[in-house]
Structure formats: structure tokens, C-alpha cells
Protein backbone atom coordinates (compact mmCIF):
# COMPACT_ATOMS: atom_id res chain seq x y z
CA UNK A 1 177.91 34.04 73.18
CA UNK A 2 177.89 35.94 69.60
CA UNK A 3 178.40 39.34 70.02
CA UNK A 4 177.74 42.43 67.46
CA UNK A 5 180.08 45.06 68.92
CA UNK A 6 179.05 48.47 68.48
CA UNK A 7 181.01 51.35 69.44
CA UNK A 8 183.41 54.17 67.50
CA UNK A 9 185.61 56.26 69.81
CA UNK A 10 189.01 54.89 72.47
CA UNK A 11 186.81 54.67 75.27
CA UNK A 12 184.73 51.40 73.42
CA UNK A 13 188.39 50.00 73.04
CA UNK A 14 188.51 48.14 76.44
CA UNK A 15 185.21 46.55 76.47
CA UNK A 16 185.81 44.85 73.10
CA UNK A 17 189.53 44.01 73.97
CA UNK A 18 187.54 42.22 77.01
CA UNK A 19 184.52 40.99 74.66
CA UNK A 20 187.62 39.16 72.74
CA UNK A 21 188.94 37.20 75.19
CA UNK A 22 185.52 35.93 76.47
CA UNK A 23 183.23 35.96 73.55
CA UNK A 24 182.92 35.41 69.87
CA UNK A 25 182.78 38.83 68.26
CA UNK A 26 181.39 38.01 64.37
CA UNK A 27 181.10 41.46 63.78
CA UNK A 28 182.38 45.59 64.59
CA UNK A 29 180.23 48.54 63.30
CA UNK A 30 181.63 51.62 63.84
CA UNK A 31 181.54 55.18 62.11
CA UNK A 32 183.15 55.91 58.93
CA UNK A 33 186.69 56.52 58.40
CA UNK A 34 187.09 60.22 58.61
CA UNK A 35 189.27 62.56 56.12
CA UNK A 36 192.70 63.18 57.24
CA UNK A 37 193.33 65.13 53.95
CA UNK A 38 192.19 64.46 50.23
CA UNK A 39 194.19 61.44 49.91
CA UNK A 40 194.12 59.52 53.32
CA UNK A 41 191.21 58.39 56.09
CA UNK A 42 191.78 57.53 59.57
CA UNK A 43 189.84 54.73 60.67
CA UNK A 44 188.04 54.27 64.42
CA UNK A 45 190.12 53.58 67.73
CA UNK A 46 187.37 50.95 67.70
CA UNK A 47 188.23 49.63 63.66
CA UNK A 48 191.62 49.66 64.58
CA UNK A 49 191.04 47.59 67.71
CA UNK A 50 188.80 45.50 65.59
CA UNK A 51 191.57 44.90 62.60
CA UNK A 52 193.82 43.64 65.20
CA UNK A 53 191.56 40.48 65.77
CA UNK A 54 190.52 39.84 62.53
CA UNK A 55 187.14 41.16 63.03
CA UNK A 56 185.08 41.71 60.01
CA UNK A 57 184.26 45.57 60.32
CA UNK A 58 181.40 47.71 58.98
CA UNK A 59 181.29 51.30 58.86
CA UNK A 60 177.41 52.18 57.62
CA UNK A 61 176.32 55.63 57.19
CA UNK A 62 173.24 55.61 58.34
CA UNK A 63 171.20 53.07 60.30
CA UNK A 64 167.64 54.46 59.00
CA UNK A 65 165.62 52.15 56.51
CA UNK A 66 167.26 48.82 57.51
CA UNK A 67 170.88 50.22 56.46
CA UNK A 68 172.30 46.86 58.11
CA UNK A 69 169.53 44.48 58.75
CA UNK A 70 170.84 41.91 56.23
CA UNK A 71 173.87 41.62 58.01
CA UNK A 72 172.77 41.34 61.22
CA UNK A 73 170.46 38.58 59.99
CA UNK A 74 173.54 36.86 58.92
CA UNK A 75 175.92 37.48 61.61
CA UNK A 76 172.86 36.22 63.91
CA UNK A 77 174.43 37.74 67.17
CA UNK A 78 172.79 36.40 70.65
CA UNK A 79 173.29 40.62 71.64
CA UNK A 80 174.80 43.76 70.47
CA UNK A 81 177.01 45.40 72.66
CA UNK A 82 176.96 49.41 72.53
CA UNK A 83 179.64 51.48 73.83
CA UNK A 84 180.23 55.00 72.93
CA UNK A 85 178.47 54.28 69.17
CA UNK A 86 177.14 58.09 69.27
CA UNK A 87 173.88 57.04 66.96
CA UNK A 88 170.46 56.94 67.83
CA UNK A 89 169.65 53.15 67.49
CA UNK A 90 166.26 51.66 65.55
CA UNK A 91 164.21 49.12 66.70
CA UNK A 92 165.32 46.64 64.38
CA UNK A 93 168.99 46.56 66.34
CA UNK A 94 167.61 47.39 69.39
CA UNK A 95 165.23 43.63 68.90
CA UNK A 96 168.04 41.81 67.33
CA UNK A 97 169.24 38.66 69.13
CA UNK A 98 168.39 36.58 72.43
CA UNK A 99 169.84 39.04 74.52
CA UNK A 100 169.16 42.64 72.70
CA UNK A 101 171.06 45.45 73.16
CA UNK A 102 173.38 45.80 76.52
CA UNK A 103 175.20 49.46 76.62
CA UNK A 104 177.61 50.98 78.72
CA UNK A 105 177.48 54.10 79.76
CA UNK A 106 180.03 56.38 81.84
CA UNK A 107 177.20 57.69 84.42
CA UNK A 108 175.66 56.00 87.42
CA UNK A 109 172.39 56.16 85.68
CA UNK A 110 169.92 57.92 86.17
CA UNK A 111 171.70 60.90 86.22
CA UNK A 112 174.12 61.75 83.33
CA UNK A 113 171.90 60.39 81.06
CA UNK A 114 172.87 61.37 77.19
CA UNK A 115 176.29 62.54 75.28
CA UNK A 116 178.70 64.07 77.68
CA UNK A 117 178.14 62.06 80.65
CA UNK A 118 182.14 62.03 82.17
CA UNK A 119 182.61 65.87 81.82
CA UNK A 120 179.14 67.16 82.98
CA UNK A 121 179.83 65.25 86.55
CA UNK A 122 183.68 66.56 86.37
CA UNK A 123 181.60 69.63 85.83
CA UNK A 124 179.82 69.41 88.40
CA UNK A 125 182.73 68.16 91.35
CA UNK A 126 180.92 65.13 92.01
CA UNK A 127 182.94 63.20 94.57
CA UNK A 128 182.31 59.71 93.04
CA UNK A 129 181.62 58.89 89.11
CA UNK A 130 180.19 55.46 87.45
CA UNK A 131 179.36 53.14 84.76
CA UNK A 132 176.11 51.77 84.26
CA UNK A 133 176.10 48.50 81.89
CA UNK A 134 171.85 48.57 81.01
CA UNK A 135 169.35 47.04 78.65
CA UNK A 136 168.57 49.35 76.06
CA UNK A 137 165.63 50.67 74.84
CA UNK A 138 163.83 53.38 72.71
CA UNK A 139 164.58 55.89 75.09
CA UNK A 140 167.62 58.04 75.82
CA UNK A 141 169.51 55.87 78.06
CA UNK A 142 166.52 54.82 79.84
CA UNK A 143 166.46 51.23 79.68
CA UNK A 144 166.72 49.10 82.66
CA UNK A 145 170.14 48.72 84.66
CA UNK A 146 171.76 45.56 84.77
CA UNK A 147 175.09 46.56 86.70
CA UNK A 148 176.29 49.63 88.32
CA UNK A 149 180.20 50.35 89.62
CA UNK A 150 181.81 53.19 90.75
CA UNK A 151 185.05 55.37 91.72
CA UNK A 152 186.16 58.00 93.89
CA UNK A 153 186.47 60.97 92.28
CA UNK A 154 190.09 63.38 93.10
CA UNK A 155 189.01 66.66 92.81
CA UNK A 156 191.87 67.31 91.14
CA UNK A 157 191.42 64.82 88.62
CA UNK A 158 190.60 65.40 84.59
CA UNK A 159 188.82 64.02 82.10
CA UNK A 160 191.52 62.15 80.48
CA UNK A 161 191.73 60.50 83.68
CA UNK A 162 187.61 59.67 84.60
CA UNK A 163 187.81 57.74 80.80
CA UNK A 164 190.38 56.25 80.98
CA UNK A 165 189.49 54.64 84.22
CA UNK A 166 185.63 54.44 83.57
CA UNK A 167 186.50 52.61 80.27
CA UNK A 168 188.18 50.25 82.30
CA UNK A 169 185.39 49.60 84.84
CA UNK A 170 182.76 49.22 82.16
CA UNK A 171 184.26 46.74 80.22
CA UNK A 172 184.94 44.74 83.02
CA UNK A 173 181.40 45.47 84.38
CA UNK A 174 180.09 44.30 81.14
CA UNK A 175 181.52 40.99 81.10
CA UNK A 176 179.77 39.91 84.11
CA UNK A 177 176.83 41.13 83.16
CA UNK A 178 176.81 39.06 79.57
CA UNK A 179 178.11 35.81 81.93
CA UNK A 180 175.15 37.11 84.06
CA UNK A 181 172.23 37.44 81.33
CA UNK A 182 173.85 33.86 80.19
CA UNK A 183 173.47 32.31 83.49
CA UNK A 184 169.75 33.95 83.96
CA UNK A 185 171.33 35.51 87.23
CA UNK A 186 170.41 39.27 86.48
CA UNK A 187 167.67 40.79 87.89
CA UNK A 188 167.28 44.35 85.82
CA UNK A 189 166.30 47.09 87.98
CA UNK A 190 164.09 50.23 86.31
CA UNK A 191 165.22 53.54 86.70
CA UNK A 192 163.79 56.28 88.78
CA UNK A 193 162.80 58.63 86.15
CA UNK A 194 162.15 61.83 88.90
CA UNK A 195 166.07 61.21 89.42
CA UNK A 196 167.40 61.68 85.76
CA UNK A 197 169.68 64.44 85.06
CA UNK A 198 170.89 65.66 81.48
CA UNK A 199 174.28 65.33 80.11
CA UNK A 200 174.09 67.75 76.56
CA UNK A 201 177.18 67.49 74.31
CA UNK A 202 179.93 70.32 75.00
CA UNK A 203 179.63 73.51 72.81
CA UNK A 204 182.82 75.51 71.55
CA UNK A 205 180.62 78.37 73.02
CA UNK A 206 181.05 76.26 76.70
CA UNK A 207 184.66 76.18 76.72
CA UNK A 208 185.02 79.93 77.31
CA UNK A 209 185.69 80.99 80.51
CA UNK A 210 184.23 83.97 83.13
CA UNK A 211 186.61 84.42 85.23
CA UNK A 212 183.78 86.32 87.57
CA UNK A 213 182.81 82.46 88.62
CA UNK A 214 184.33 80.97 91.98
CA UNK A 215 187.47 79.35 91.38
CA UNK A 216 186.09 76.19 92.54
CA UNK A 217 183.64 76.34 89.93
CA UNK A 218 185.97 77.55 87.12
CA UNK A 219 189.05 74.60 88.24
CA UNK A 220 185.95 71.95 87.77
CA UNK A 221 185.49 72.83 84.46
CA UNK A 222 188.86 73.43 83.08
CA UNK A 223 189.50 69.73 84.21
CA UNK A 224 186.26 68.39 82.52
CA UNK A 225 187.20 69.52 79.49
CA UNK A 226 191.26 68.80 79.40
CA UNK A 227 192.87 67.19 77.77
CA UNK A 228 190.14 68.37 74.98
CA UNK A 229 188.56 70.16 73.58
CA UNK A 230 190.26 72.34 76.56
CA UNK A 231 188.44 75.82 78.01
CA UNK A 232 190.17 79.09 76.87
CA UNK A 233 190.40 83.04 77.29
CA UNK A 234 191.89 85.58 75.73
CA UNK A 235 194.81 86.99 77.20
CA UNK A 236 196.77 90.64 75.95
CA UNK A 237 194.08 90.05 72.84
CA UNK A 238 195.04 86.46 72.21
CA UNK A 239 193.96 82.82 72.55
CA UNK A 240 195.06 80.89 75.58
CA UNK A 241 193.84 77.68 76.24
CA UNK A 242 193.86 76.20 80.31
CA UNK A 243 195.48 72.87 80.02
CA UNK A 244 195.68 72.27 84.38
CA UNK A 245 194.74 74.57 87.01
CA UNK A 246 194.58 74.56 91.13
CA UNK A 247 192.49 76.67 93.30
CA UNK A 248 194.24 78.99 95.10
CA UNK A 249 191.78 79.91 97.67
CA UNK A 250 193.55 83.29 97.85
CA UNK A 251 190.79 86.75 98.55
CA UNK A 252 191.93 88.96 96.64
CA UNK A 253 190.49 92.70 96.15
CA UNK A 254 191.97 92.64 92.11
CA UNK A 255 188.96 92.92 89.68
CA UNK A 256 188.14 88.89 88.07
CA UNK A 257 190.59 87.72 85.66
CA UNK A 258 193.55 90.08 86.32
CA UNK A 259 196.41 88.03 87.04
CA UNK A 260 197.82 88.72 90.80
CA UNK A 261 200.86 86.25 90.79
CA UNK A 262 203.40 85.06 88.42
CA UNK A 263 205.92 82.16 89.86
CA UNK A 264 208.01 78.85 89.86
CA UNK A 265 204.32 77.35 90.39
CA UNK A 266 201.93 78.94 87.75
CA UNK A 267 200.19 82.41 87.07
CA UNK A 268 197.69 83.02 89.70
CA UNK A 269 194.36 84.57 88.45
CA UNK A 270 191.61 86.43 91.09
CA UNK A 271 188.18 85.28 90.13
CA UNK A 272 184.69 86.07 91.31
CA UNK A 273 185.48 84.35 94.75
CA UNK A 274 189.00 83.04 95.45
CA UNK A 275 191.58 82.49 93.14
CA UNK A 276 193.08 80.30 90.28
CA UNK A 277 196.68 78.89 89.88
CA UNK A 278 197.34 77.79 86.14
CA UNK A 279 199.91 75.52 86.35
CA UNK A 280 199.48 74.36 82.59
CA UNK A 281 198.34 76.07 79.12
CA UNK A 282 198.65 76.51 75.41
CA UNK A 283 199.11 79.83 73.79
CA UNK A 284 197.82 80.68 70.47
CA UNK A 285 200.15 79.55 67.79
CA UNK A 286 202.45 77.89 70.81
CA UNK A 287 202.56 73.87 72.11
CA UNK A 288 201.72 73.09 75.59
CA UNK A 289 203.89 74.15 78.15
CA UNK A 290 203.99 74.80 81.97
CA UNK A 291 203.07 78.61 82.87
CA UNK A 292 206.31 78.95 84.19
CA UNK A 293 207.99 78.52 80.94
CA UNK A 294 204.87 80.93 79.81
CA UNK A 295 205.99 83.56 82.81
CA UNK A 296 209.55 82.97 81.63
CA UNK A 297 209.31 83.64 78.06
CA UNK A 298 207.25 87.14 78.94
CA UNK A 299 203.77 86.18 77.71
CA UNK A 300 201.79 87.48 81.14
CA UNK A 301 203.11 89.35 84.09
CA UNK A 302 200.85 90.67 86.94
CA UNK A 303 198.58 93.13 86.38
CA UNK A 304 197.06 91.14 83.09
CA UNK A 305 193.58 90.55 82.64
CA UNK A 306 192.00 87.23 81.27
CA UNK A 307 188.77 88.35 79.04
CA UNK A 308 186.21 86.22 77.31
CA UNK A 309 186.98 88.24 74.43
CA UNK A 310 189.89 89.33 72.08
């Protein structure tokens, strides 16, 4: 099968690594090289990827207007793949080829549909996550599913780990489900519409944290968003970004976000019901480090108070 791979960020990596070895890729559109400074551009994890295999690469700015209609008429793909691409596609990719689009998407659909699918379930301590490899359409990931798969979730685990492992899964979910459309084995099921839930794209504003939420609550979010963008407070009127936490489960009577225990384990912070243990973080102006080197070095001691301001 000809293939159009779409896709810009590490997570579309593994399905065209897999696309490579199965398919003929004639063509890689990603997003533009972005500015490293005023002199040098970093390409895509997906350009790179696509360099490797001597796959022509395109980086348009804009699909509107036909932007790359006359090469997908020459390239003359049987389907586009779409994995992590982060554009809105127009109906003249979406109708290209035999096959048309097939996506994958790190949600069992139909919930998690749109941008931030991996961190809103981490968000929300779902015990199992997915990938959904579907038939796209004009709608926000509502086209019909072709394949589902999914994993345990540790509720311990972070987001570096959910995509690393969902990436995985979905590009070897969406090679049977190209040798399925191939074989006319597929039998695309619709989605249940009443069942969709929203994944919006993570804010800056987000990432701050109130300690006066349950620990549980508060360790699910610090996890969905490590290792980045990360979720921060201030601490003694400065920055600290929460790297790795565990809940502590400890009552305590100390007012939310005053720190009630500094040791060989982490700094231990009373929230709004239970408690926190950082066991990882990254002061302001400061790399990463354990909180014990953090406890050791004198930047908190008990009796501190996290604040979601300076």
C-alpha cells in the first residue's frame, strides 16, 4: 500500500518506523522546522524519522486553499496516515486515496476526543488508557473506529510513560488495521456520540497547583503533566516545579500547602484531604533534583507553605 504519512511530534515516530517496514511511504508532511535561534531550525521528531529512510518530506504552512493538493495528486497515496499532525484537516486530504484518512489517537474513543487526550485521562486516574486507530472525518475525532487496544493504567504512572507506551500500541494497532482495510476484513463501528468526553489542550494557567485539592486529585495531575510542561507553586516567594509525587494519605490538622515533613523520602505537603510526598522537583533557576537533595541544601523545612502565588 502507498502511504502519505502525516504526523509532527515523537509520539508519530513509532507508527511510521512500523509504516516503513510494511508499506511504501512516498511521502512525510509534517510542521515546519521551528527556530532554535536566528541562525539554526530544528526539524520534527517525525522529519527526522523521515530523513532516516529517505523519505521525501514536506513541511507546508498551511493546508487551506489546496496548499498541497498537487502533491498529493502526484504522490497518489492509497491512504494518509495521521498521527499526532495537530492541524485541522480539509476535505481534499481527508477524500484523497482508496483508503482515506486512518488516524490514531491516544484515547479509547469516544471519550478523550481532541488535543490532550493522554494527560486529561492521567488527569482523571483512569485505571486503563487506549488507542483508537479510526476513519477520519470532518468532525473532531468522530469518525468511525476501526481498532481499539488498551493498557492498565499504574496509578503511579506519568505521562512520559502513557506515550511512550500508547505510541507503541498504536502503531502496532495501525498496521493491522491497514492489512485489515487491504484484506476488506474491517468492519468500522460508529461511535456513541452521548459517550464523548473532551480532551482541551493544557493551559500554563492549568499547571498551577491548589494545594486545598485531595492529594489524590493533586498526585493525578502532577503525573499528567510530568515530564512537561510540569505543574508548579510557589514556594518562600519562588517557582518550584513538581517533577514526581506520592500520596501520603497522612490527616493532618496543618492548614493546605504547609509542608509537615522533610526526610530521606521527600517533603511531605498537607492538602485539602490527605497529604502529598514530593519525591522529585525543580527549583527556579535550579536542575532537577530529588527533594532530599532540595531538604539538604536548605530550600524548605517544615512549617513552609506552598502558594499559587509569589
Amino acid at each position: 500500500m502507498k502511504i502519505v504519512f502525516m504526523g509532527t511530534p515523537d509520539f508519530a515516530v513509532p507508527s511510521l518506523e512500523a509504516l516503513t517496514a510494511r508499506h511504501e511511504v512516498v511521502g512525510v508532511v509534517t510542521a515546519p522546522d521551528k527556530p532554535r535561534n536566528r541562525m539554526q531550525f530544528t526539524p520534527t521528531p517525525a522529519a527526522v524519522a523521515a530523513a532516516a529512510h529517505g523519505i521525501p518530506v514536506y513541511k507546508p504552512e498551511t493546508l487551506k486553499n489546496g496548499a498541497i493538493e498537487p502533491i498529493l495528486d502526484e504522490l497518489s497515496p492509497d491512504a494518509i496516515v495521521v498521527v499526532a499532525y495537530g492541524k485541522i484537516l480539509p476535505r481534499y486530504v481527508l477524500n484523497c486515496g482508496k483508503y482515506g484518512c486512518v488516524n490514531v489517537h491516544g484515547s479509547l474513543l469516544p471519550e478523550y476526543r481532541g488535543a490532550a487526550p493522554m494527560q486529561r485521562a492521567i488527569m482523571d486516574g483512569v485505571p486503563e488508557i487506549g488507542v483508537t486507530v479510526m476513519q477520519m472525518d470532518e468532525g473532531l475525532d468522530t469518525g468511525d473506529m476501526l481498532l481499539r487496544g488498551s493498557l492498565p493504567l499504574d496509578p503511579d504512572a506519568d505521562f512520559e510513560w502513557v506515550h511512550d507506551n500508547l505510541a507503541k500500541l498504536g502503531a502496532d494497532l495501525l498496521i493491522r488495521a491497514l492489512d485489515g482495510l487491504e484484506a476488506g476484513t474491517l468492519i468500522p463501528q460508529k461511535q456513541d456520540d452521548s459517550r464523548s468526553t473532551y480532551a482541551a489542550k493544557i493551559t500554563k494557567e492549568e499547571c498551577l497547583l491548589d494545594f486545598a485539592q485531595p492529594a489524590k486529585k493533586l498526585h493525578d495531575k502532577i503525573r499528567a503533566l510530568s515530564p512537561f510542561p510540569l505543574a508548579y507553586a510557589y514556594l518562600n516567594g519562588k517557582l518550584i516545579k513538581i517533577i514526581r509525587t506520592k500520596t501520603a494519605g497522612l490527616p493532618s490538622p496543618a492548614e493546605p500547602g504547609t509542608v509537615i515533613g522533610c526526610a530521606s523520602d521527600g517533603v511531605t505537603v498537607a492538602c485539602g484531604e490527605g497529604a502529598l510526598l514530593i519525591t522529585d522537583l525543580l527549583p527556579e533557576g535550579k536542575r532537577r533534583m530529588p527533594a532530599a537533595d532540595f531538604i539538604r541544601g536548605r530550600g524548605v523545612a517544615v512549617g513552609d507553605k506552598f502558594t499559587p502565588a509569589p
